[in-house]
C-alpha atoms as a PDB file:
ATOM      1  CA  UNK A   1      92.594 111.374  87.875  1.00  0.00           C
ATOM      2  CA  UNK A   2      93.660 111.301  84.497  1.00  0.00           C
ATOM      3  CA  UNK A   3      96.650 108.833  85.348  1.00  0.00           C
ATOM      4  CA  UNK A   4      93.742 106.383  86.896  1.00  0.00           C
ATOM      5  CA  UNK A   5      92.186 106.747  83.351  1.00  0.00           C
ATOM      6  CA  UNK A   6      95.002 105.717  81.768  1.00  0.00           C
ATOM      7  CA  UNK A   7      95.903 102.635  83.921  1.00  0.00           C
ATOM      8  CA  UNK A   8      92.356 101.682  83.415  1.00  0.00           C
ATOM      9  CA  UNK A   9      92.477 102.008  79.441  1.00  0.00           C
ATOM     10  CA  UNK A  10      95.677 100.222  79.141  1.00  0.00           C
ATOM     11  CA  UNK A  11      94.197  97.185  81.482  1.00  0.00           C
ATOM     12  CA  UNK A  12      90.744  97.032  79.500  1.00  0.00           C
ATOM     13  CA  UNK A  13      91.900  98.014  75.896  1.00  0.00           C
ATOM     14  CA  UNK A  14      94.076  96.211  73.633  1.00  0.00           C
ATOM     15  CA  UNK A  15      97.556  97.964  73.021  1.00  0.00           C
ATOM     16  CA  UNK A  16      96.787 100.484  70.450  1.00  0.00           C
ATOM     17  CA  UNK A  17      93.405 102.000  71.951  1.00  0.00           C
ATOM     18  CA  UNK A  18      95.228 102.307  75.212  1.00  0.00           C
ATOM     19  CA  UNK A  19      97.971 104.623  73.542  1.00  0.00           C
ATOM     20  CA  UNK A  20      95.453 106.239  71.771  1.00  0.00           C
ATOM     21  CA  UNK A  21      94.053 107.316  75.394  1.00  0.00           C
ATOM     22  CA  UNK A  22      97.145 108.030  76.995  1.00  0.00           C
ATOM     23  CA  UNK A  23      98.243 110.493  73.693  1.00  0.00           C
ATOM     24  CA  UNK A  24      94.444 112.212  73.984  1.00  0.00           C
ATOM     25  CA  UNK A  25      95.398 112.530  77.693  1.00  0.00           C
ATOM     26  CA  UNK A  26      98.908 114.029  77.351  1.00  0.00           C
ATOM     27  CA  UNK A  27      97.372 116.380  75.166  1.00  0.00           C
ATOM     28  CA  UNK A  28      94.390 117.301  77.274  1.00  0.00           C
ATOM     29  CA  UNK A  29      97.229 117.196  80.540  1.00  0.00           C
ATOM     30  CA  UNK A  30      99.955 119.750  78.368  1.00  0.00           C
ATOM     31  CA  UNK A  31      96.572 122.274  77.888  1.00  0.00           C
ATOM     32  CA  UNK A  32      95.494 122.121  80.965  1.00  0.00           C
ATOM     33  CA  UNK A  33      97.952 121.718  82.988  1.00  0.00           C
ATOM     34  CA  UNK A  34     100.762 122.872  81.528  1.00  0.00           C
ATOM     35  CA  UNK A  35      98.915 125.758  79.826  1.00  0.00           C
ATOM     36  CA  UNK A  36     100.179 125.423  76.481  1.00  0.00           C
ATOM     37  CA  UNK A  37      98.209 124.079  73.773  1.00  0.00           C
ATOM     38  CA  UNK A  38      98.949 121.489  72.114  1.00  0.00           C
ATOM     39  CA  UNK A  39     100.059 121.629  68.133  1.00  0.00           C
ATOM     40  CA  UNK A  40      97.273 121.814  66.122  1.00  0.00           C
ATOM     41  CA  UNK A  41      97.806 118.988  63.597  1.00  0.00           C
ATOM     42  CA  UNK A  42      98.352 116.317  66.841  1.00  0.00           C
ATOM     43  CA  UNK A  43      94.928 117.760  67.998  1.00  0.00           C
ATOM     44  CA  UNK A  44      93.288 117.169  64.446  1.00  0.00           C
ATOM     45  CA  UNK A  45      95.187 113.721  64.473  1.00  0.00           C
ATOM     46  CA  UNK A  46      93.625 113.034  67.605  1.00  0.00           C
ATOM     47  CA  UNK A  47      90.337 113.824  66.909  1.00  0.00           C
ATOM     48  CA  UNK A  48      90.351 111.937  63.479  1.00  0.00           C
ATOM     49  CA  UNK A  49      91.143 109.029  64.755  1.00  0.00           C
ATOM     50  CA  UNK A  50      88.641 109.337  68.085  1.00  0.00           C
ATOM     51  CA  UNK A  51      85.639 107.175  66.402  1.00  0.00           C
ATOM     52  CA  UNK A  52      87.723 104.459  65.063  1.00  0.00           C
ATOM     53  CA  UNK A  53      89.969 104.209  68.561  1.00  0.00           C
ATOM     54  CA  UNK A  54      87.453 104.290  70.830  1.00  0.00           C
ATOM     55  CA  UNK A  55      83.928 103.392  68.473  1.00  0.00           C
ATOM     56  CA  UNK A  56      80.751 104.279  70.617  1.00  0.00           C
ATOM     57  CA  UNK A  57      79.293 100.934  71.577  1.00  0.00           C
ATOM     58  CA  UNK A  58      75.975  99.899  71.583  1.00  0.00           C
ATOM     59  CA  UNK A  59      74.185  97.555  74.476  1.00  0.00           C
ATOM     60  CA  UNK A  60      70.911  96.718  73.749  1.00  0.00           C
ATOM     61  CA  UNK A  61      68.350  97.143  76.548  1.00  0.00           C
ATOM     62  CA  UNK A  62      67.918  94.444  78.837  1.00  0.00           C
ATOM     63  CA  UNK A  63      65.496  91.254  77.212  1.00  0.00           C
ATOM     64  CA  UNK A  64      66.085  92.198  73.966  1.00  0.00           C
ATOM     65  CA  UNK A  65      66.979  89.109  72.137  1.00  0.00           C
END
């Protein structure tokens, strides 16, 4: 659910990613849910700042030094 999502992000992410998830849930949650969209300039906010909250990581492939 989405409030398991954001007990997870606040337990692995430091305090500001994990606020950034719970606002980008809220938002999804008041669409969805509450069938109202959101205000635009929190949804351009949100995705704005999406690459620098939550930056796609890269794992290199197992035995490569």
């Amino acid at each position: 659910t989405e409030g398991e999502c954001a007990t997870l992000a606040t337990r692995h992410l430091d305090a500001e990613r994990g606020a950034f998830v719970s606002r980008l849930i809220a938002l999804w949650q008041l669409a969805v849910y509450g069938a109202r969209l959101p205000d635009g300039s929190d949804v351009l906010a949100v995705c704005d700042e999406f690459n620098t909250r939550l930056p796609r990581r890269v794992v290199a492939p197992a035995g490569t030094p």
